[in-house]
N, C-alpha and C. Protein backbone atom coordinates (compact mmCIF):
# COMPACT_ATOMS: atom_id res chain seq x y z
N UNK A 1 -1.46 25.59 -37.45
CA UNK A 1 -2.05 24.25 -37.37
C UNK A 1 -2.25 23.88 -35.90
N UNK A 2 -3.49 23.77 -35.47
CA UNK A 2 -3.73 22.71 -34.43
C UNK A 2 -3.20 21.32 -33.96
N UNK A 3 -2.91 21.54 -32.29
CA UNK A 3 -1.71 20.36 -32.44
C UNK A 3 -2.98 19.33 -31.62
N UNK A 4 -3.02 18.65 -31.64
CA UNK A 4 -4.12 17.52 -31.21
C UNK A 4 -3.24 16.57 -30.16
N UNK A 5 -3.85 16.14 -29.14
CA UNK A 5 -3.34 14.75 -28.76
C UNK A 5 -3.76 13.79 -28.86
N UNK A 6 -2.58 12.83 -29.26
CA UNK A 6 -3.19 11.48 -29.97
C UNK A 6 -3.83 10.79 -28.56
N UNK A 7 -5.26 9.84 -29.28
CA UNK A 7 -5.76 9.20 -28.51
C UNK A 7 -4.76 7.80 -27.41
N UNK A 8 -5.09 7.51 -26.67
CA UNK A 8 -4.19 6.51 -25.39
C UNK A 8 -3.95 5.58 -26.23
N UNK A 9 -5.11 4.98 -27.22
CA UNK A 9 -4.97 3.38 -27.97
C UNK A 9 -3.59 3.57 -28.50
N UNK A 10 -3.60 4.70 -29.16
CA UNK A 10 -2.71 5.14 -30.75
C UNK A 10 -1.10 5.50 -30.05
N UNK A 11 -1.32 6.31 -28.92
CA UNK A 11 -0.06 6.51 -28.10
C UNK A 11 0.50 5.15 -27.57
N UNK A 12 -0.26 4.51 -26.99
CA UNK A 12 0.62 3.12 -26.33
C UNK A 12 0.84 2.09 -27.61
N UNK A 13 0.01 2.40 -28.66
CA UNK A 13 0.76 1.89 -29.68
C UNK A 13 2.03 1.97 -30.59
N UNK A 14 1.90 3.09 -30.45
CA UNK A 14 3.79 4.34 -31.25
C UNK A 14 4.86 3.94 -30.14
N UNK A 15 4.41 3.64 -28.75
CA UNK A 15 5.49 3.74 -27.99
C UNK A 15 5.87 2.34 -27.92
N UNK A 16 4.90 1.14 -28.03
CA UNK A 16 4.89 0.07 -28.41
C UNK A 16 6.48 -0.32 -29.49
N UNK A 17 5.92 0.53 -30.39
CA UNK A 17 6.98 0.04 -31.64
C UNK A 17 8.23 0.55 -31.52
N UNK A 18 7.80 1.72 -30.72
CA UNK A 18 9.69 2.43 -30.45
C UNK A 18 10.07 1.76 -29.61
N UNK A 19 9.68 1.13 -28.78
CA UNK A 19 10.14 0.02 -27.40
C UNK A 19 10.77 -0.72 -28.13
N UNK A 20 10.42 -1.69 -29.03
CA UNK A 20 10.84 -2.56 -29.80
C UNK A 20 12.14 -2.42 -30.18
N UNK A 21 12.29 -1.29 -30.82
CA UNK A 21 13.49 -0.93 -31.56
C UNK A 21 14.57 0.05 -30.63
N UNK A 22 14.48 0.01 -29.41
CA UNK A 22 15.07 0.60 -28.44
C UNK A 22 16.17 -0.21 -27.76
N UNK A 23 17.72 -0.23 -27.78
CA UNK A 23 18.52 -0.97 -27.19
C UNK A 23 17.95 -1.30 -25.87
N UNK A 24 18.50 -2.59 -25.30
CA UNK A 24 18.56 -2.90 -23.65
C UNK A 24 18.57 -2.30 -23.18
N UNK A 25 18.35 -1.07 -22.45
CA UNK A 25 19.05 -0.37 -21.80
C UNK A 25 18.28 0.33 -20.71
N UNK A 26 18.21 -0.14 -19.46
CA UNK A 26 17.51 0.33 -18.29
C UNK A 26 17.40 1.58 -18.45
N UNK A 27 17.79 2.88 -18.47
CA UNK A 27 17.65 3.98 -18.23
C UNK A 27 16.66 4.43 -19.60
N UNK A 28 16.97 3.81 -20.80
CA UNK A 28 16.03 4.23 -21.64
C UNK A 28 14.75 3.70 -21.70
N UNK A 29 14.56 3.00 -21.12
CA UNK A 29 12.94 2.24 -21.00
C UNK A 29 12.34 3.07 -19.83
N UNK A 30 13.24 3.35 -18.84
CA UNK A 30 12.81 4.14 -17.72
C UNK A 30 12.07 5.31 -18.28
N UNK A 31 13.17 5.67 -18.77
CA UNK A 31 12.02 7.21 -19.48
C UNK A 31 11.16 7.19 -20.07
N UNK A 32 10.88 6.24 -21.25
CA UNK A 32 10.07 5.81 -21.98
C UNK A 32 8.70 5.54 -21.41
N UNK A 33 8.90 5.09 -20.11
CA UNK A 33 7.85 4.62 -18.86
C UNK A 33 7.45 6.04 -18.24
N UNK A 34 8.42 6.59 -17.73
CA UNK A 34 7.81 7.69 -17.39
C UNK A 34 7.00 8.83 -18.62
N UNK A 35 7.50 8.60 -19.74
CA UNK A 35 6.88 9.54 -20.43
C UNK A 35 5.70 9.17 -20.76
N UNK A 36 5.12 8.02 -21.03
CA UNK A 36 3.31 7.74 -20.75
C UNK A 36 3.29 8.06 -19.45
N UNK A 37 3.41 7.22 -18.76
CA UNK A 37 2.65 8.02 -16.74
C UNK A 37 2.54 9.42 -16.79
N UNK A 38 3.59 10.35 -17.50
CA UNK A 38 2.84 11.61 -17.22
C UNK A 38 1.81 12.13 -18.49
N UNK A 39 2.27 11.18 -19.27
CA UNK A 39 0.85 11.83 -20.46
C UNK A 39 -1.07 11.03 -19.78
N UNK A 40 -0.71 10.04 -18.86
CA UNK A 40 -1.63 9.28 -18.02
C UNK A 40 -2.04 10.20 -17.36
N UNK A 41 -1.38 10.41 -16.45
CA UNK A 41 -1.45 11.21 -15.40
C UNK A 41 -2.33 12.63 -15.96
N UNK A 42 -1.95 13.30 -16.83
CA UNK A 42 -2.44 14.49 -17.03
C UNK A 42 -3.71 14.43 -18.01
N UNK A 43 -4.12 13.32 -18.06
CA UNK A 43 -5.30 12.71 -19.68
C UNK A 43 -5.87 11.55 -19.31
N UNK A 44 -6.06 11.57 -17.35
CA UNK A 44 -7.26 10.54 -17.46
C UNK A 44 -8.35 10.21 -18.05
N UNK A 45 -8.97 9.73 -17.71
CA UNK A 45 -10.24 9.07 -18.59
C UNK A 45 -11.20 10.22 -17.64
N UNK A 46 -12.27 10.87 -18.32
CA UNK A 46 -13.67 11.18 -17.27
C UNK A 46 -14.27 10.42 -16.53
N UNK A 47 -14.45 10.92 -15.18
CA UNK A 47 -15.18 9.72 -14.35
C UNK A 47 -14.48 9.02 -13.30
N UNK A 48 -12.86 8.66 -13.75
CA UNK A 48 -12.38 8.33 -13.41
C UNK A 48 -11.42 8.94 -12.15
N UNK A 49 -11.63 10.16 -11.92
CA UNK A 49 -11.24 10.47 -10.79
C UNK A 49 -12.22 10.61 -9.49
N UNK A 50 -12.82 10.31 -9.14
CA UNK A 50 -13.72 10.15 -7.64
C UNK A 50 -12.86 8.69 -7.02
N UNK A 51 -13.67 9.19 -5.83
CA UNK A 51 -13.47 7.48 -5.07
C UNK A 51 -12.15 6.86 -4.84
N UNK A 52 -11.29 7.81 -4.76
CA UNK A 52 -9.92 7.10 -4.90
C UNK A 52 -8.93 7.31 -3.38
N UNK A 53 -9.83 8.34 -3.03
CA UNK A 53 -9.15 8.69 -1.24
C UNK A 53 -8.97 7.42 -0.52
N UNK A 54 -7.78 7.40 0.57
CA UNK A 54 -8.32 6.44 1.53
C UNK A 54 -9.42 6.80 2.22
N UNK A 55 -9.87 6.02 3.18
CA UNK A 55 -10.50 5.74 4.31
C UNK A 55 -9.97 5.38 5.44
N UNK A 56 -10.50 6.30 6.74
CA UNK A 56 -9.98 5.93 7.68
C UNK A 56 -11.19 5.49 8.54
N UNK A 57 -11.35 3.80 8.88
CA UNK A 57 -12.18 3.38 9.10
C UNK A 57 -12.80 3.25 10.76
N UNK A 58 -11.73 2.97 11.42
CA UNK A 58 -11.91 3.23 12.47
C UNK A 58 -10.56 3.53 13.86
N UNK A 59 -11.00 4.43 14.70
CA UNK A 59 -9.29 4.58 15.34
C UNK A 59 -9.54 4.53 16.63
N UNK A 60 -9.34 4.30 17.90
CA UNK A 60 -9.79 4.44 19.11
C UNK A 60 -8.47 4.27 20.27
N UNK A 61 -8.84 4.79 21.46
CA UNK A 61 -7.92 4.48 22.07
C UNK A 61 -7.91 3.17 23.48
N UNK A 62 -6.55 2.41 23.93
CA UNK A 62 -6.89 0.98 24.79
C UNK A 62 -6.13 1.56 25.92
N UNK A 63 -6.40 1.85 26.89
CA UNK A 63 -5.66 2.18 27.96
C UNK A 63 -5.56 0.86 29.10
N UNK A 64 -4.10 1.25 29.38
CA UNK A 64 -2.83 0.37 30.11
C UNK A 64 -2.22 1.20 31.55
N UNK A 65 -1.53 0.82 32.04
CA UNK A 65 -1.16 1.41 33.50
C UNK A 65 -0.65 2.95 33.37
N UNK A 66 0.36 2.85 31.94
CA UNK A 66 1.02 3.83 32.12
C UNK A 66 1.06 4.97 30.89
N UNK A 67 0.05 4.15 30.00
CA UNK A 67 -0.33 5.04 28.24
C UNK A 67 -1.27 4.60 27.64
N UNK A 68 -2.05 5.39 27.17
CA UNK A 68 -2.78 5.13 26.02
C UNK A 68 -2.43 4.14 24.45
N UNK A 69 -3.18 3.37 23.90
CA UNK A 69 -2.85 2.44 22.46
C UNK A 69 -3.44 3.51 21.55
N UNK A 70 -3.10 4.12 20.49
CA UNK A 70 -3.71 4.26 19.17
C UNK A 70 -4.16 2.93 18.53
N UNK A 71 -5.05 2.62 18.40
CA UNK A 71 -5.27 1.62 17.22
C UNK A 71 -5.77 2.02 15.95
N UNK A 72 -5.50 1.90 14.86
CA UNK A 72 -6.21 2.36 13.47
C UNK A 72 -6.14 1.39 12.65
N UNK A 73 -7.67 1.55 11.54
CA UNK A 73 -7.56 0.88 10.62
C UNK A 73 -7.92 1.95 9.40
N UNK A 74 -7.32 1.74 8.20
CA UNK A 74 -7.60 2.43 7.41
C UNK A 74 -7.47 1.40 5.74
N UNK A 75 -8.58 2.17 5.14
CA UNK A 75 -8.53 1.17 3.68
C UNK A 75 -8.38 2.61 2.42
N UNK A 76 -7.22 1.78 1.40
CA UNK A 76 -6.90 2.46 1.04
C UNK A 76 -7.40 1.95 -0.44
N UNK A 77 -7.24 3.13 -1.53
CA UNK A 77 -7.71 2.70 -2.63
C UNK A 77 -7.28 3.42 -3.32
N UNK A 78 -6.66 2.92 -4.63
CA UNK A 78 -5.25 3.39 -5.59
C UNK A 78 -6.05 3.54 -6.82
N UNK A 79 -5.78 4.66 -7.50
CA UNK A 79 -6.33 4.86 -8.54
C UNK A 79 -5.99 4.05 -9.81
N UNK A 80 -6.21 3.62 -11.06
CA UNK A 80 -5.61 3.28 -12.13
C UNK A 80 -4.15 4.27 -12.28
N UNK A 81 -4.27 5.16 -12.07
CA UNK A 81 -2.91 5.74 -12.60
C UNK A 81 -2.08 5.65 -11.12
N UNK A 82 -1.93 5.81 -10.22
CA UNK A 82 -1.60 5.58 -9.03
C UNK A 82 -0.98 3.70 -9.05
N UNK A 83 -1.72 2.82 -9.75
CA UNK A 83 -1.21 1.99 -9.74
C UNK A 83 -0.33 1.43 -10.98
N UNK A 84 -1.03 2.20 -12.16
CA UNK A 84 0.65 2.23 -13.51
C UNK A 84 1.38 2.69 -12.51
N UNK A 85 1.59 3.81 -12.13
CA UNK A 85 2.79 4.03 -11.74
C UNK A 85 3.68 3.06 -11.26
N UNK A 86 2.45 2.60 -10.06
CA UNK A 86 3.20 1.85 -8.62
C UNK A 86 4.05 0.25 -9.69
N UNK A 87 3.60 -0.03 -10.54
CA UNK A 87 3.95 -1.26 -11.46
C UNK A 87 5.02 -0.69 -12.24
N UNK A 88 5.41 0.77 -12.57
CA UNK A 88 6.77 1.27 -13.05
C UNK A 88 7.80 1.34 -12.11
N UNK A 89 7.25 0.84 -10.96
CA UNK A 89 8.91 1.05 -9.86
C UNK A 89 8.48 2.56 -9.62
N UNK A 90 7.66 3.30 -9.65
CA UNK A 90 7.23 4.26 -8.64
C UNK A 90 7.04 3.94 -7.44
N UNK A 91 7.94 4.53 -6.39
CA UNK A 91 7.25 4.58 -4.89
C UNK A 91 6.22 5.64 -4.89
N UNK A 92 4.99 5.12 -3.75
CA UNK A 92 4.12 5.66 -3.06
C UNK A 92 4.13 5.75 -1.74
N UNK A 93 4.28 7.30 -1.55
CA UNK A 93 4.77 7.64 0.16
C UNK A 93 3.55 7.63 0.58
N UNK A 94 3.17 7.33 2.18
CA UNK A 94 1.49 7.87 2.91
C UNK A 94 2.50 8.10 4.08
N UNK A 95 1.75 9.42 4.90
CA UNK A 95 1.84 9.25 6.08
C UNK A 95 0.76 9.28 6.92
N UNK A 96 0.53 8.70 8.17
CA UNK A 96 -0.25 8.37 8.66
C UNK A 96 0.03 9.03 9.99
N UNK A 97 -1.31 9.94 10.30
CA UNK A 97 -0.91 11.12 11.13
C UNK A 97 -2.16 10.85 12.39
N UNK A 98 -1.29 10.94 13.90
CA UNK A 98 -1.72 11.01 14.70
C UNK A 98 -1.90 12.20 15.68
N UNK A 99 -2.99 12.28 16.31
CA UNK A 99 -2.71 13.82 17.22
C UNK A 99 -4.12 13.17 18.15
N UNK A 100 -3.84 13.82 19.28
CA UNK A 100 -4.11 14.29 20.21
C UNK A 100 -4.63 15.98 20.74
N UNK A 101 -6.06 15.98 20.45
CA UNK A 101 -6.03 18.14 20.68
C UNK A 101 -6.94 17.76 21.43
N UNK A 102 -7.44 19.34 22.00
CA UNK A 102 -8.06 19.75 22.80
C UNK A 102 -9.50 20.05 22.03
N UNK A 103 -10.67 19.66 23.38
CA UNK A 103 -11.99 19.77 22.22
C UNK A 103 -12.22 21.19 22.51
N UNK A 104 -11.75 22.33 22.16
CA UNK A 104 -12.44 23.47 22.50
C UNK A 104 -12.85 24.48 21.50
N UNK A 105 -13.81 23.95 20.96
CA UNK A 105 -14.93 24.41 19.81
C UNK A 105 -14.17 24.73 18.63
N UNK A 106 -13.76 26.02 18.66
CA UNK A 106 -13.04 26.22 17.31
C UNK A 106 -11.73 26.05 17.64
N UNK A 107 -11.08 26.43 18.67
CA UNK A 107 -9.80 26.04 18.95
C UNK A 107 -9.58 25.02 19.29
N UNK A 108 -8.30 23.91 18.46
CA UNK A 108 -8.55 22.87 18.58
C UNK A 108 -6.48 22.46 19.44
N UNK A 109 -6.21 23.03 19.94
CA UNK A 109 -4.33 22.83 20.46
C UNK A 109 -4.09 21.49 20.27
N UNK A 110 -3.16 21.00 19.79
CA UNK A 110 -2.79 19.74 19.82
C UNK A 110 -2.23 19.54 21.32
N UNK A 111 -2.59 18.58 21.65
CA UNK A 111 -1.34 17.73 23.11
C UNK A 111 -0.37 16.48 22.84
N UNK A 112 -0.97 16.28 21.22
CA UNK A 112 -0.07 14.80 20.88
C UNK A 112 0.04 14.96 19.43
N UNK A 113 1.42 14.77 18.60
CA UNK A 113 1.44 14.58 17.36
C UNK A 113 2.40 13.06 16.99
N UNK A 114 1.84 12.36 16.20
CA UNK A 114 2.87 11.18 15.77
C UNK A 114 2.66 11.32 14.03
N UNK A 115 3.83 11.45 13.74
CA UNK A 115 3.33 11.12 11.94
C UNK A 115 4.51 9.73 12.05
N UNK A 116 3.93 8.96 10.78
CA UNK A 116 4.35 6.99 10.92
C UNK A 116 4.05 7.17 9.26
N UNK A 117 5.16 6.73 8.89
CA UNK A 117 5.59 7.01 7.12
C UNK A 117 5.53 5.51 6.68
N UNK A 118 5.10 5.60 5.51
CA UNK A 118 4.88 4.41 4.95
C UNK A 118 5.15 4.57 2.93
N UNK A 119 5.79 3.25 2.67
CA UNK A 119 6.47 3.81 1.61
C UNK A 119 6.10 2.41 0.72
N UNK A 120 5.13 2.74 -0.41
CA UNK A 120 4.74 1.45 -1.11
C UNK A 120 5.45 1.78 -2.45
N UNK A 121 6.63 0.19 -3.11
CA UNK A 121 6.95 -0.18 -4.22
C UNK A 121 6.45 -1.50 -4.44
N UNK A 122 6.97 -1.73 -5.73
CA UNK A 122 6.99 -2.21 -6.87
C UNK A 122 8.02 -2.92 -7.11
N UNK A 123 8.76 -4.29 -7.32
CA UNK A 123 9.90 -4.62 -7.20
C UNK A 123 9.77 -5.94 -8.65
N UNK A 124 9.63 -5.37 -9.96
CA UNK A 124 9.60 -5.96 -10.96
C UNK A 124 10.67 -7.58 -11.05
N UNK A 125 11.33 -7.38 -10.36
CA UNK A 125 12.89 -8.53 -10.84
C UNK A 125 12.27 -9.37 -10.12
N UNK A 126 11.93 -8.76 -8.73
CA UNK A 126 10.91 -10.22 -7.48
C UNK A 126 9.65 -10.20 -8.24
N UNK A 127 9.05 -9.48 -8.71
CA UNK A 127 7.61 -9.69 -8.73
C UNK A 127 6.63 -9.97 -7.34
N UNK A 128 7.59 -8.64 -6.40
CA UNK A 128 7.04 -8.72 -4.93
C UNK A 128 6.50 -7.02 -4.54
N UNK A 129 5.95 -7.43 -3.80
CA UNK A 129 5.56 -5.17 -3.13
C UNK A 129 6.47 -5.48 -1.68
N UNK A 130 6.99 -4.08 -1.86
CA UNK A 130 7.72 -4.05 -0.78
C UNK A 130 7.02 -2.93 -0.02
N UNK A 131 6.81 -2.73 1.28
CA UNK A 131 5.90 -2.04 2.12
C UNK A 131 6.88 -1.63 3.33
N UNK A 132 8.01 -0.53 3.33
CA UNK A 132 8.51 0.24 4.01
C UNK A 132 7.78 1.38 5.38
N UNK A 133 7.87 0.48 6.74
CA UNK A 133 7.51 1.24 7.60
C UNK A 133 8.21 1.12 8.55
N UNK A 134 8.77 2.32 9.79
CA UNK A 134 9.03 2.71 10.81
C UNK A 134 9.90 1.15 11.10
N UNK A 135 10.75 0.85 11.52
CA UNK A 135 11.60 -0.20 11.71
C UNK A 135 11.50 -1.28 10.94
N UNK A 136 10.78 -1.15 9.96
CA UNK A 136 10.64 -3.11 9.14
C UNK A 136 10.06 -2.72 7.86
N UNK A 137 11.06 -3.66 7.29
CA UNK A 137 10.52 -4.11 5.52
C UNK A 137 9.87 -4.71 5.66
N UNK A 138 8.55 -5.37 5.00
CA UNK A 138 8.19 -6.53 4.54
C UNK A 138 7.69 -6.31 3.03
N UNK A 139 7.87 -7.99 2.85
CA UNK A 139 7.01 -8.04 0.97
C UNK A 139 6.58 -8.67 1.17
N UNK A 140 5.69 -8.41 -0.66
CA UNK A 140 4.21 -9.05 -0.87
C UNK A 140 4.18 -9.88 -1.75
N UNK A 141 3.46 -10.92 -1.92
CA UNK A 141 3.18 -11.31 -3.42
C UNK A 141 2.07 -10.61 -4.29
N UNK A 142 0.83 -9.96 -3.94
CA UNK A 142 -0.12 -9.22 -4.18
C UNK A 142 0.03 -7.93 -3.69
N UNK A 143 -0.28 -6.81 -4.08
CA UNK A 143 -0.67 -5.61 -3.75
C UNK A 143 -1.61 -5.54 -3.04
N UNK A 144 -2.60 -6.37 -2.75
CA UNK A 144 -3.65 -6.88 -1.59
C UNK A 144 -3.65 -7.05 -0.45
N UNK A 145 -2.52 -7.89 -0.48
CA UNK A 145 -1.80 -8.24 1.07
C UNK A 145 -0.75 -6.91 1.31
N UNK A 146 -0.50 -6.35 0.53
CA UNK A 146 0.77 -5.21 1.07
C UNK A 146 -0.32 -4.36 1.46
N UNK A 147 -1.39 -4.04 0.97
CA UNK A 147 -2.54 -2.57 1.11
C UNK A 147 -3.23 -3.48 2.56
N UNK A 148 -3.26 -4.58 2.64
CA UNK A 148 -3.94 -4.83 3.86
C UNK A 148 -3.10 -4.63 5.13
N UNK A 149 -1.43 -4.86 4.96
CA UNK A 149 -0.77 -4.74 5.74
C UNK A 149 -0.22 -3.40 6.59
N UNK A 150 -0.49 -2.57 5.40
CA UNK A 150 -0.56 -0.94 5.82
C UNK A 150 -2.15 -0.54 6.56
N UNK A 151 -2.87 -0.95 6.52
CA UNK A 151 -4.14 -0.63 7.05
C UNK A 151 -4.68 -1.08 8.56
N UNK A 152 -3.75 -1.73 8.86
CA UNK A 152 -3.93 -2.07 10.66
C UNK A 152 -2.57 -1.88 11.02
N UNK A 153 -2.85 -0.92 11.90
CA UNK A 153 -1.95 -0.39 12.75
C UNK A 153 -2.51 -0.73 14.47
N UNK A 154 -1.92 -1.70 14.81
CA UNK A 154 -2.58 -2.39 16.15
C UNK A 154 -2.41 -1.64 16.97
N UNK A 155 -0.91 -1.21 17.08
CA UNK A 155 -0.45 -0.29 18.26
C UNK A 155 0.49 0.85 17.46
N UNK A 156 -0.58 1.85 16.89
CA UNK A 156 0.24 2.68 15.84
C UNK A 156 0.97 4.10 16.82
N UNK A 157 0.37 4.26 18.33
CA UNK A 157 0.40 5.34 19.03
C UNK A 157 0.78 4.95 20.29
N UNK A 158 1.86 5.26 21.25
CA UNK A 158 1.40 5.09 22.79
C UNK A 158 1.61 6.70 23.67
N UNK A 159 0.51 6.82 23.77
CA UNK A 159 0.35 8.27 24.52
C UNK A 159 0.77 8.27 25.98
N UNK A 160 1.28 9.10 26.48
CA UNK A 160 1.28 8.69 27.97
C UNK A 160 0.16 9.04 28.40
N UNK A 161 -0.38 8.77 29.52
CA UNK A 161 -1.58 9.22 29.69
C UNK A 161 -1.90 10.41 30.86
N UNK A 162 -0.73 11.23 31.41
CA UNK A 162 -0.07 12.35 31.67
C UNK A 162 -0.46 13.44 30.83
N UNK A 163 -0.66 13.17 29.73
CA UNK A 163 -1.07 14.38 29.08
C UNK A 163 -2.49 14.55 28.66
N UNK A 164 -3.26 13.63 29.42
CA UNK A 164 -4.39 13.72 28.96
C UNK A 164 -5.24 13.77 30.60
N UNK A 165 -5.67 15.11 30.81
CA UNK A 165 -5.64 15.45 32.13
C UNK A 165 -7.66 14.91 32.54
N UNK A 166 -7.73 14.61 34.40
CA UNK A 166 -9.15 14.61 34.31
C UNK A 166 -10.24 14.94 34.26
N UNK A 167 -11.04 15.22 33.53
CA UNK A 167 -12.26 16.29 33.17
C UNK A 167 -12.27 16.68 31.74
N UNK A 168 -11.27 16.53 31.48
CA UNK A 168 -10.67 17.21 30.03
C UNK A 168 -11.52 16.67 29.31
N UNK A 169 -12.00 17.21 28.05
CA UNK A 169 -12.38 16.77 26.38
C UNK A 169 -11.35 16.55 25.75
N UNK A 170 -10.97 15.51 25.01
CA UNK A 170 -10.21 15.56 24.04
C UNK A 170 -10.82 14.82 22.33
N UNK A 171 -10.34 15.32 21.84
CA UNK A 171 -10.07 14.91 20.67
C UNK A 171 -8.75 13.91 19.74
N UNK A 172 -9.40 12.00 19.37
CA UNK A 172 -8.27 11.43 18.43
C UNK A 172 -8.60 12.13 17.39
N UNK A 173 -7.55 12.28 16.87
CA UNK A 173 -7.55 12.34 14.94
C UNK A 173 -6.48 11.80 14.07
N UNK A 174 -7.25 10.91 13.19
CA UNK A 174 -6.25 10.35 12.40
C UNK A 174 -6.83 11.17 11.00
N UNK A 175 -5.34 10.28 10.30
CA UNK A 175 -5.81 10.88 8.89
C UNK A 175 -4.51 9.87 8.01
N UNK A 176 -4.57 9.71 6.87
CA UNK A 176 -3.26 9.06 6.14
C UNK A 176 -3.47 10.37 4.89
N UNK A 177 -2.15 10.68 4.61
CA UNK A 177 -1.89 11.87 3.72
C UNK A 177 -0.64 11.09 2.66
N UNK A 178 -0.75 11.56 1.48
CA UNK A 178 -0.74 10.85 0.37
C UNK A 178 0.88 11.63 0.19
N UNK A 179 2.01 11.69 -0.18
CA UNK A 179 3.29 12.58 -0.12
C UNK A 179 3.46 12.83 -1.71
N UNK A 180 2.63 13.81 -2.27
CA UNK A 180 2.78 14.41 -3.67
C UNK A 180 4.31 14.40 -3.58
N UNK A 181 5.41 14.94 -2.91
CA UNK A 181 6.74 15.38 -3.25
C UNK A 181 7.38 14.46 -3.33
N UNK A 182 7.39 13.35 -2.67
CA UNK A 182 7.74 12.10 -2.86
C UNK A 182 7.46 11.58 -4.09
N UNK A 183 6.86 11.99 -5.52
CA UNK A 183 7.30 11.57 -6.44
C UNK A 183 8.22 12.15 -7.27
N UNK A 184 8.52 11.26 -8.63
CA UNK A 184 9.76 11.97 -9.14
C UNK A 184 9.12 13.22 -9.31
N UNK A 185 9.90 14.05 -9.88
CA UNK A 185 9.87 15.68 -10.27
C UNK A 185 8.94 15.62 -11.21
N UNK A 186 8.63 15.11 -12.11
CA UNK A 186 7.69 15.21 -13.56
C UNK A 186 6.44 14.74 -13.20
N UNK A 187 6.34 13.91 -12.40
CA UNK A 187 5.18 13.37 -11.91
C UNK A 187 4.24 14.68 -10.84
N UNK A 188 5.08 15.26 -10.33
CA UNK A 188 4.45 16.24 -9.02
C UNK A 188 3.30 17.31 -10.00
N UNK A 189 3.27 18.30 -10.07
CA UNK A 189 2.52 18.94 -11.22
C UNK A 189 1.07 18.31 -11.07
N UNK A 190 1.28 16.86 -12.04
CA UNK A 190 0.14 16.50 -12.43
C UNK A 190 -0.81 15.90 -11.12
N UNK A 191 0.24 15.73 -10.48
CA UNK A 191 -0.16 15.04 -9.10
C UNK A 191 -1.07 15.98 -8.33
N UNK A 192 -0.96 17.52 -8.60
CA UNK A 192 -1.60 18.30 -7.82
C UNK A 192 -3.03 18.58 -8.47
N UNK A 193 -3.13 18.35 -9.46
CA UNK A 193 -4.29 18.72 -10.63
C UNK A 193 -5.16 17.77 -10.81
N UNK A 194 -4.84 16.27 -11.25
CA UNK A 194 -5.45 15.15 -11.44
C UNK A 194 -6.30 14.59 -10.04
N UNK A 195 -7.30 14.35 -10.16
CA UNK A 195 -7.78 13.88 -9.40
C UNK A 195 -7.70 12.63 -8.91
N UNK A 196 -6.82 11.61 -9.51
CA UNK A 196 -6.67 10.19 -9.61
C UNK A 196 -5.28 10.17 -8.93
N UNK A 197 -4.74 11.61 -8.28
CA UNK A 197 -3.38 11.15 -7.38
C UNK A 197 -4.08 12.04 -6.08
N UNK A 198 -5.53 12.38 -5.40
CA UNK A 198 -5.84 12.74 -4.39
C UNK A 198 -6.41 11.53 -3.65
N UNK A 199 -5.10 10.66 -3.31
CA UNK A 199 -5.06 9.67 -2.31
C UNK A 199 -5.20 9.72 -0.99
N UNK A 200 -5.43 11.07 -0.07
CA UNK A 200 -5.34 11.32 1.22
C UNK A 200 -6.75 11.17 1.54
N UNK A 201 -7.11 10.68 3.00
CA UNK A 201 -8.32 10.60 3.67
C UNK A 201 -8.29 12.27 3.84
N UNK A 202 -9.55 11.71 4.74
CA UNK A 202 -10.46 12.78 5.28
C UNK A 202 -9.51 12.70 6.97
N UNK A 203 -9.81 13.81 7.84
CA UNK A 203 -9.64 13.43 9.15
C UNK A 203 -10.63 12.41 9.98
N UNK A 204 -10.58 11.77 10.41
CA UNK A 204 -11.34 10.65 11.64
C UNK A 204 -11.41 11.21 12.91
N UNK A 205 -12.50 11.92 13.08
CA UNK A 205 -12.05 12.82 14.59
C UNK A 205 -13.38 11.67 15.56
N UNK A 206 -12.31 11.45 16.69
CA UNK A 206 -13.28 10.58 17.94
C UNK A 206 -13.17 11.20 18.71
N UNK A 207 -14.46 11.38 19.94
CA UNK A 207 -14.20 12.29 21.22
C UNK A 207 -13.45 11.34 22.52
N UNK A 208 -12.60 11.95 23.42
CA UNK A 208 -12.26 11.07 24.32
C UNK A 208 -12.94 12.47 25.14
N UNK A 209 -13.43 11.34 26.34
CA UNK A 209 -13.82 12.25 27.32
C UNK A 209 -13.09 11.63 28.91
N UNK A 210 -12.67 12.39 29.48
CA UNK A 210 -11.13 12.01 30.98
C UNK A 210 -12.36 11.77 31.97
């Protein structure tokens, strides 16, 4: 016999009724939660995976007496399943990667690396987003304001400017990269396959010229 999978309506409905009849009990709802997200996860809808990368919109550098500013902005955009999750108390790791290379055609040497981690939840009891970066918490009331707050990075870099010699070509590059391992264990898998958890930009390459 052919084993079929039941359609999403019919599944969130069965799990519906077993919810119901399921003691209090945090750890069993937990699973219960995770066990749709990964039947989600692996049985999106068609169509529905494009368009879901960030963007890295613009990055440049402000020079000062004694270093270079990274500035970046980047807009990010969460898939439907990327955001069930993020509403189950899933964290979403990004890191947001800086470098400094050399423009020399195909060889590209780095002279500067910064990676700046960023860690988006879900905090059901507040009904707040909490937005974990490099020395500071803050929360949200919207997921709007937390995704806007990760996306400007005023002074995300300070280069010395020692390493960026005169005459030289160089190359900024940013990029924000999405941390597949950073989810739970059951989630990773699908995360590599589905197209609706390929949250990472593209690189942003600008020329600096010394």
């Amino acid at each position: 016999m052919a084993f079929i999978m039941p359609s999403l309506p019919k599944l969130l409905s069965d799990l519906q009724k077993t919810w119901r009849h399921l003691p209090a009990d945090r750890h069993q709802k937990s699973a219960l939660h995770l066990v749709l997200l990964v039947w989600l996860s692996c049985h999106s809808l068609p169509g529905l995976a494009a368009g879901f990368a960030a963007t890295v919109r613009n990055a440049e550098l402000t020079e000062t007496d004694d270093v270079y500013h990274a500035e970046v902005e980047i807009e990010y955009h969460l898939s439907p399943t990327a955001k069930e999750a993020l509403s189950m108390g899933v964290p979403l790791a990004f890191d947001v990667l800086i470098e400094i290379r050399h423009d020399w055609y195909l060889l590209q040497p780095q002279v500067y690396h910064k990676k700046i981690p960023y860690t988006l939840q879900f905090h059901a009891l507040l009904n707040q987003y909490e937005v974990q970066a490099p020395g500071q918490v803050e929360m949200f009331l919207s997921l709007n304001a937390a995704l806007n707050f990760m996306a400007l990075l005023p002074n995300a870099a300070e280069i010395p400017r020692d390493l960026l010699h005169s005459g030289g070509n160089y190359l900024l590059a940013v990029k924000t990269e999405f941390n597949r391992e950073a989810l739970p264990i059951p989630l990773r898998p699908a995360a590599y396959l589905n197209g609706e958890w390929f949250l990472s930009s593209d690189w942003f390459i600008w020329p600096i010229q010394k």
